[in-house]
PDB file of N, CA and C in Angstrom:
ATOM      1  N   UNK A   1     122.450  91.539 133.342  1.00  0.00           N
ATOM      2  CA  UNK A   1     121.352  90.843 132.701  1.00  0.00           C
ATOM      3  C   UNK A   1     121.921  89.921 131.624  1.00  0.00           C
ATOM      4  N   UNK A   2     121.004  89.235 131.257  1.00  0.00           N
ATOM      5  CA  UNK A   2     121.798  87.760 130.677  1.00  0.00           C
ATOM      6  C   UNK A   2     121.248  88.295 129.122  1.00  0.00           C
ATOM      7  N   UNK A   3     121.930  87.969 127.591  1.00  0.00           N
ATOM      8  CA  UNK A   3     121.970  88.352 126.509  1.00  0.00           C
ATOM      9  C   UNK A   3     121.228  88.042 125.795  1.00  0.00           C
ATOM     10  N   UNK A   4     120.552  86.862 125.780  1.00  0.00           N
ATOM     11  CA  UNK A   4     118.859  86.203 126.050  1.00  0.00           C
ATOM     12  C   UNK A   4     117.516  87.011 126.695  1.00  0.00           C
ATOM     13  N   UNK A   5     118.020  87.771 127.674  1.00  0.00           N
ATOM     14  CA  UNK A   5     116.542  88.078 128.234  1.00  0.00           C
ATOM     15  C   UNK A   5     116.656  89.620 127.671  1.00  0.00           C
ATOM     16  N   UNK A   6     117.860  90.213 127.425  1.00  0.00           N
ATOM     17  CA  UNK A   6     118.011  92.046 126.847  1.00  0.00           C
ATOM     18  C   UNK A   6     117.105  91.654 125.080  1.00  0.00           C
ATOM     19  N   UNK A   7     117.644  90.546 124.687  1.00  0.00           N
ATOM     20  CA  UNK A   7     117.358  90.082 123.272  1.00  0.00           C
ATOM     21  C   UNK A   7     115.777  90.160 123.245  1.00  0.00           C
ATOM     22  N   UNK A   8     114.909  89.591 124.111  1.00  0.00           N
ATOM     23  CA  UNK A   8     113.969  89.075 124.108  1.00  0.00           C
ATOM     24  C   UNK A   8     112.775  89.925 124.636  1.00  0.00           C
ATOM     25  N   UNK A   9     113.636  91.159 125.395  1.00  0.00           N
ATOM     26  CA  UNK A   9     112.795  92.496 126.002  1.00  0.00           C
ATOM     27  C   UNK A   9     112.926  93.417 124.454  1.00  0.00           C
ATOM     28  N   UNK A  10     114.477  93.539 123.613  1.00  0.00           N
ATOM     29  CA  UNK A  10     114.283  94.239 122.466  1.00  0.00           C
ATOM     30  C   UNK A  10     113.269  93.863 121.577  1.00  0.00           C
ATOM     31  N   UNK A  11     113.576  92.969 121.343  1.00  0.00           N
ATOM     32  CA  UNK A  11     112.544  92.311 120.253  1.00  0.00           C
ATOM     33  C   UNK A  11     110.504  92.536 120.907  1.00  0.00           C
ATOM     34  N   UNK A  12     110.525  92.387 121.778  1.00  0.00           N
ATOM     35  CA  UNK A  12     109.041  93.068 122.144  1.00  0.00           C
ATOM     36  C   UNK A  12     108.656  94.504 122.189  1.00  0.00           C
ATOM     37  N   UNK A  13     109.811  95.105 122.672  1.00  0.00           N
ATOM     38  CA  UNK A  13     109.904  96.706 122.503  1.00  0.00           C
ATOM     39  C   UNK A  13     109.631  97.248 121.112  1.00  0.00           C
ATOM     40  N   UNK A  14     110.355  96.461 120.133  1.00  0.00           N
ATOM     41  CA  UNK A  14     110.355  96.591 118.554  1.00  0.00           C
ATOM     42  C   UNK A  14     109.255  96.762 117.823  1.00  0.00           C
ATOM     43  N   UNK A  15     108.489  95.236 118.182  1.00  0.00           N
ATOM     44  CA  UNK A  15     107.483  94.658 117.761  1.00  0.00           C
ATOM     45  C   UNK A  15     106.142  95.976 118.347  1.00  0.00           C
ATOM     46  N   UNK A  16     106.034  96.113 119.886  1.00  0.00           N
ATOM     47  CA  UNK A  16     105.215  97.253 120.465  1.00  0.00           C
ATOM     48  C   UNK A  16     105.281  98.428 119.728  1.00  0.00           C
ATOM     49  N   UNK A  17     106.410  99.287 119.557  1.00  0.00           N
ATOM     50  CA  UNK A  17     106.567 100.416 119.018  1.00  0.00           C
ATOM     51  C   UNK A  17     106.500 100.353 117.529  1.00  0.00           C
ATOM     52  N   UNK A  18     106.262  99.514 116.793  1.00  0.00           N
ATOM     53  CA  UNK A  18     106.074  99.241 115.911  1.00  0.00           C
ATOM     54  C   UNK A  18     104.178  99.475 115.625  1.00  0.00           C
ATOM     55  N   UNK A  19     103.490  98.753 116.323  1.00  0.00           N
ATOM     56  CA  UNK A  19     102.291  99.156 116.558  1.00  0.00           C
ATOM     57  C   UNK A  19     101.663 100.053 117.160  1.00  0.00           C
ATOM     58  N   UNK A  20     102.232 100.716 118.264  1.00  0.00           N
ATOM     59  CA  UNK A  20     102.142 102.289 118.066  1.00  0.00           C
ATOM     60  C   UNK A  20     102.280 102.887 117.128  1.00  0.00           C
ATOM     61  N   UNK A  21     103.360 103.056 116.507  1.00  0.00           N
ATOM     62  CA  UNK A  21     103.806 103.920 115.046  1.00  0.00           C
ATOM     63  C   UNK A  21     102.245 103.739 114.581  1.00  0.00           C
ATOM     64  N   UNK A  22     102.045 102.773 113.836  1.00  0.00           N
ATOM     65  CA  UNK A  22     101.178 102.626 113.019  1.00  0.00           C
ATOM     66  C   UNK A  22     100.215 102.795 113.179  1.00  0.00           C
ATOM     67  N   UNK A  23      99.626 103.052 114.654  1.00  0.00           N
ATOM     68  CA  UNK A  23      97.993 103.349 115.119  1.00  0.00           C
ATOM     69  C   UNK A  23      98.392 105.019 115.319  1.00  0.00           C
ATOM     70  N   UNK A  24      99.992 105.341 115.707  1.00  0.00           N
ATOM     71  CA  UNK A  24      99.179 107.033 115.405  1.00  0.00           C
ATOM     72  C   UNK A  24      99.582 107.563 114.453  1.00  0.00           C
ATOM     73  N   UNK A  25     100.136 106.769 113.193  1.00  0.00           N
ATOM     74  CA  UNK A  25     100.056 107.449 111.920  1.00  0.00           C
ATOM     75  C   UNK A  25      98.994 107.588 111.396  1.00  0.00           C
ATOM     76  N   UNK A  26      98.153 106.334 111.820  1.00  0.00           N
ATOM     77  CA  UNK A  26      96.389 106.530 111.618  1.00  0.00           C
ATOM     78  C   UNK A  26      96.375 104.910 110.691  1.00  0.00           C
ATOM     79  N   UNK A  27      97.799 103.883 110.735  1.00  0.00           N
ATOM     80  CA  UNK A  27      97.818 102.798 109.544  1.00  0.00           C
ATOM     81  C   UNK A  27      96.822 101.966 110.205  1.00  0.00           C
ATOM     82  N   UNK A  28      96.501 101.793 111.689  1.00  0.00           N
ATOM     83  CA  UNK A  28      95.947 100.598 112.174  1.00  0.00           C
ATOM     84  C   UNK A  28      94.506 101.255 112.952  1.00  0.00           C
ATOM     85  N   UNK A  29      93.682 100.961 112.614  1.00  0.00           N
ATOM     86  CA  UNK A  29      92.436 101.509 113.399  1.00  0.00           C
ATOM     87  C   UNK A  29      91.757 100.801 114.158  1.00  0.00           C
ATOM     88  N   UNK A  30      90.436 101.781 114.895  1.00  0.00           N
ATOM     89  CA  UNK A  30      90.209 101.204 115.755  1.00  0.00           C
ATOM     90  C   UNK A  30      90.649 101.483 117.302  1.00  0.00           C
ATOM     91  N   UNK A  31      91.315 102.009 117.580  1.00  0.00           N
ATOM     92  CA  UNK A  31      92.035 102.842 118.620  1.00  0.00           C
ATOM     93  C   UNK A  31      91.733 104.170 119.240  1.00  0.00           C
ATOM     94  N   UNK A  32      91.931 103.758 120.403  1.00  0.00           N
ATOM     95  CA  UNK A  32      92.181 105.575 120.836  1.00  0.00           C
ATOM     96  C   UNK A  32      92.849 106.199 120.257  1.00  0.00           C
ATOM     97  N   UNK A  33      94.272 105.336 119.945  1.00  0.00           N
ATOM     98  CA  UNK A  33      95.900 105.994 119.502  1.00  0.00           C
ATOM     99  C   UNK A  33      95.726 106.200 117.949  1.00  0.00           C
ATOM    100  N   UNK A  34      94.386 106.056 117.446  1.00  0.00           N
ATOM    101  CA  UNK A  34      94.426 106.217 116.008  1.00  0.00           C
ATOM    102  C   UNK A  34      94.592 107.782 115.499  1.00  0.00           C
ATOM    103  N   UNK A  35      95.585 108.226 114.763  1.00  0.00           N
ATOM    104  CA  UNK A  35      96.297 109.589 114.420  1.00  0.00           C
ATOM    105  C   UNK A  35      96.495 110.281 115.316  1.00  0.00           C
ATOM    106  N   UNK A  36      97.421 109.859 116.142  1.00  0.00           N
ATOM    107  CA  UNK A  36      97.062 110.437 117.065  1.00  0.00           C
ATOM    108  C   UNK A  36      98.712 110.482 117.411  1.00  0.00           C
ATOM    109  N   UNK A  37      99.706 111.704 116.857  1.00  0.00           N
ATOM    110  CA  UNK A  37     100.997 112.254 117.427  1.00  0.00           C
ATOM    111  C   UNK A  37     101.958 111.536 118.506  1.00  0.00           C
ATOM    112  N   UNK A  38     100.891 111.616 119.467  1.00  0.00           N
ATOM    113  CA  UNK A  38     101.982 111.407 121.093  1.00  0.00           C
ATOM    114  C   UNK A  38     101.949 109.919 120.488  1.00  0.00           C
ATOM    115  N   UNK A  39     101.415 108.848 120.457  1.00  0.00           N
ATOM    116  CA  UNK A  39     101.640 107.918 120.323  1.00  0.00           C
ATOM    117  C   UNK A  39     102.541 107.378 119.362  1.00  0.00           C
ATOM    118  N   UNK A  40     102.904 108.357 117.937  1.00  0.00           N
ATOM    119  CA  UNK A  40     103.443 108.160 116.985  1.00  0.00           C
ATOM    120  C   UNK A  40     105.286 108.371 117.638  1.00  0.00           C
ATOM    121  N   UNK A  41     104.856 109.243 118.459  1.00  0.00           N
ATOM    122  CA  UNK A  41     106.365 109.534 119.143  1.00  0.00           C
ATOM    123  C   UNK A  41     106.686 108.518 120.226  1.00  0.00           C
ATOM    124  N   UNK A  42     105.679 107.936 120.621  1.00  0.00           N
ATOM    125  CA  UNK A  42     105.644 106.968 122.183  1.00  0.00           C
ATOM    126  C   UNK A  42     106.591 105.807 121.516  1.00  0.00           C
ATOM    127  N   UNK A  43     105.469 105.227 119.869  1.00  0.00           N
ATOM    128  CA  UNK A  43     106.100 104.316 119.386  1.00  0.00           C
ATOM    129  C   UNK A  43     107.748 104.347 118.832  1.00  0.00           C
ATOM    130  N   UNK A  44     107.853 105.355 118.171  1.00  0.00           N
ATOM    131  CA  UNK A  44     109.542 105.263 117.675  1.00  0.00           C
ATOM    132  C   UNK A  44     110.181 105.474 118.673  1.00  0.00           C
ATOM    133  N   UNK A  45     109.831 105.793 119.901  1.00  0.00           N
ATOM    134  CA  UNK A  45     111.343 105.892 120.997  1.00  0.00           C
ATOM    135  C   UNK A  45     111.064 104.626 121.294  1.00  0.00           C
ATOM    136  N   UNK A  46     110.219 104.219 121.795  1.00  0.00           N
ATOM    137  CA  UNK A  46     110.239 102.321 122.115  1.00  0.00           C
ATOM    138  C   UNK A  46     110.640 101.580 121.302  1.00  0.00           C
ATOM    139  N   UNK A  47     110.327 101.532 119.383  1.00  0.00           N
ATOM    140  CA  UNK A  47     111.001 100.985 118.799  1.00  0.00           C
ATOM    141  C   UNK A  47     112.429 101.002 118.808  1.00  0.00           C
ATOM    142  N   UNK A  48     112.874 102.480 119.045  1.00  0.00           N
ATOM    143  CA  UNK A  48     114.870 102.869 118.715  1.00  0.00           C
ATOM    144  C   UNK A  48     115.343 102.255 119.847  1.00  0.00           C
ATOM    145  N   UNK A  49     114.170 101.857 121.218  1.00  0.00           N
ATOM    146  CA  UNK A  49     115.493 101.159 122.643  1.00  0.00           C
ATOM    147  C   UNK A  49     115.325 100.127 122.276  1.00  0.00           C
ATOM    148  N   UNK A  50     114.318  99.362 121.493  1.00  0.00           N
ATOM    149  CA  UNK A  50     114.115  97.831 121.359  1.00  0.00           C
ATOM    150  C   UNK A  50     115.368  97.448 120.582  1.00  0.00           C
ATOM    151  N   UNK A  51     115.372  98.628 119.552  1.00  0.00           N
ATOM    152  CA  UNK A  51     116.337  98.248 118.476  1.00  0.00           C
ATOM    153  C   UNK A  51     117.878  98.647 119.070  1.00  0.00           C
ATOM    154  N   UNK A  52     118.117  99.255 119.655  1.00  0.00           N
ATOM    155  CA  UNK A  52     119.525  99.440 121.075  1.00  0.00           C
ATOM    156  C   UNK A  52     119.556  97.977 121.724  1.00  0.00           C
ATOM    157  N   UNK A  53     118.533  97.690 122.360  1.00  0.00           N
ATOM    158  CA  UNK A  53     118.745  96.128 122.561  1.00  0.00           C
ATOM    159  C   UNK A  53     119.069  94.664 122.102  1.00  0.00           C
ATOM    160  N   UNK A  54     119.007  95.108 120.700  1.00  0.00           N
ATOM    161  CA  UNK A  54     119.452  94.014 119.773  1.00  0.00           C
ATOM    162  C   UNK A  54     120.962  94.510 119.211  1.00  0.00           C
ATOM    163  N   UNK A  55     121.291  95.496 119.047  1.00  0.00           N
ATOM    164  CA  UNK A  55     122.593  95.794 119.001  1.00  0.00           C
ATOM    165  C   UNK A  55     123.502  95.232 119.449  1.00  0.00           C
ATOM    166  N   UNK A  56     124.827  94.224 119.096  1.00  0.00           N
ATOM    167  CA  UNK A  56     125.429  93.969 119.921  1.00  0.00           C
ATOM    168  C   UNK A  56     126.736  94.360 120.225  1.00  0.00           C
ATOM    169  N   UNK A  57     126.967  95.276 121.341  1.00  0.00           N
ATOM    170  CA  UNK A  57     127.431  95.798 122.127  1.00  0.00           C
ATOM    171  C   UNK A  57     128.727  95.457 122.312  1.00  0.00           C
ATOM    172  N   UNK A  58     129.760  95.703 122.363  1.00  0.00           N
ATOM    173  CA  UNK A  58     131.456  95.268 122.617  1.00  0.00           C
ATOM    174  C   UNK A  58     131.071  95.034 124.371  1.00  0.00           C
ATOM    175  N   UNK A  59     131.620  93.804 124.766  1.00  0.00           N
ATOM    176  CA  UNK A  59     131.291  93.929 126.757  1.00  0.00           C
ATOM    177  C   UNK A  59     132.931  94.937 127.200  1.00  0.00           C
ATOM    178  N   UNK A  60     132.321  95.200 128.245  1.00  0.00           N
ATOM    179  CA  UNK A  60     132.847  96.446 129.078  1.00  0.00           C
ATOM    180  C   UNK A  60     134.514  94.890 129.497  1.00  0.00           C
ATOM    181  N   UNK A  61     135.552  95.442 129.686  1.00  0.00           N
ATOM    182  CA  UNK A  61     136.792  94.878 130.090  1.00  0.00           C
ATOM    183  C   UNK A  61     136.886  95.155 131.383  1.00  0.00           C
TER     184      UNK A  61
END
């Protein structure tokens, strides 16, 4: 995959799990996902691969 499109899937992953977090900590309402646990967990693993995706990586030799 090209370093542009991993960049550009992290950065949405980030941004997503980012708004999860915050609808099931209960910060954003209005939601199903409002305080609501599983989602609080849905969001930080999506945020931590978004943020793996912006990492940049030594390439394989």
């Amino acid at each position: 995959m090209s370093r542009k499109l991993l960049t550009g899937l992290g950065i949405v992953l980030l941004l997503l799990g980012g708004v999860w977090t915050a609808q099931g900590l209960g910060y954003l309402e209005g939601s199903f996902m409002t305080g609501q646990q599983l989602w609080t967990t849905i969001g930080l693993l999506c945020a931590g691969g978004g943020l793996m995706l912006l990492i940049p990586w030594p390439k394989k030799r």
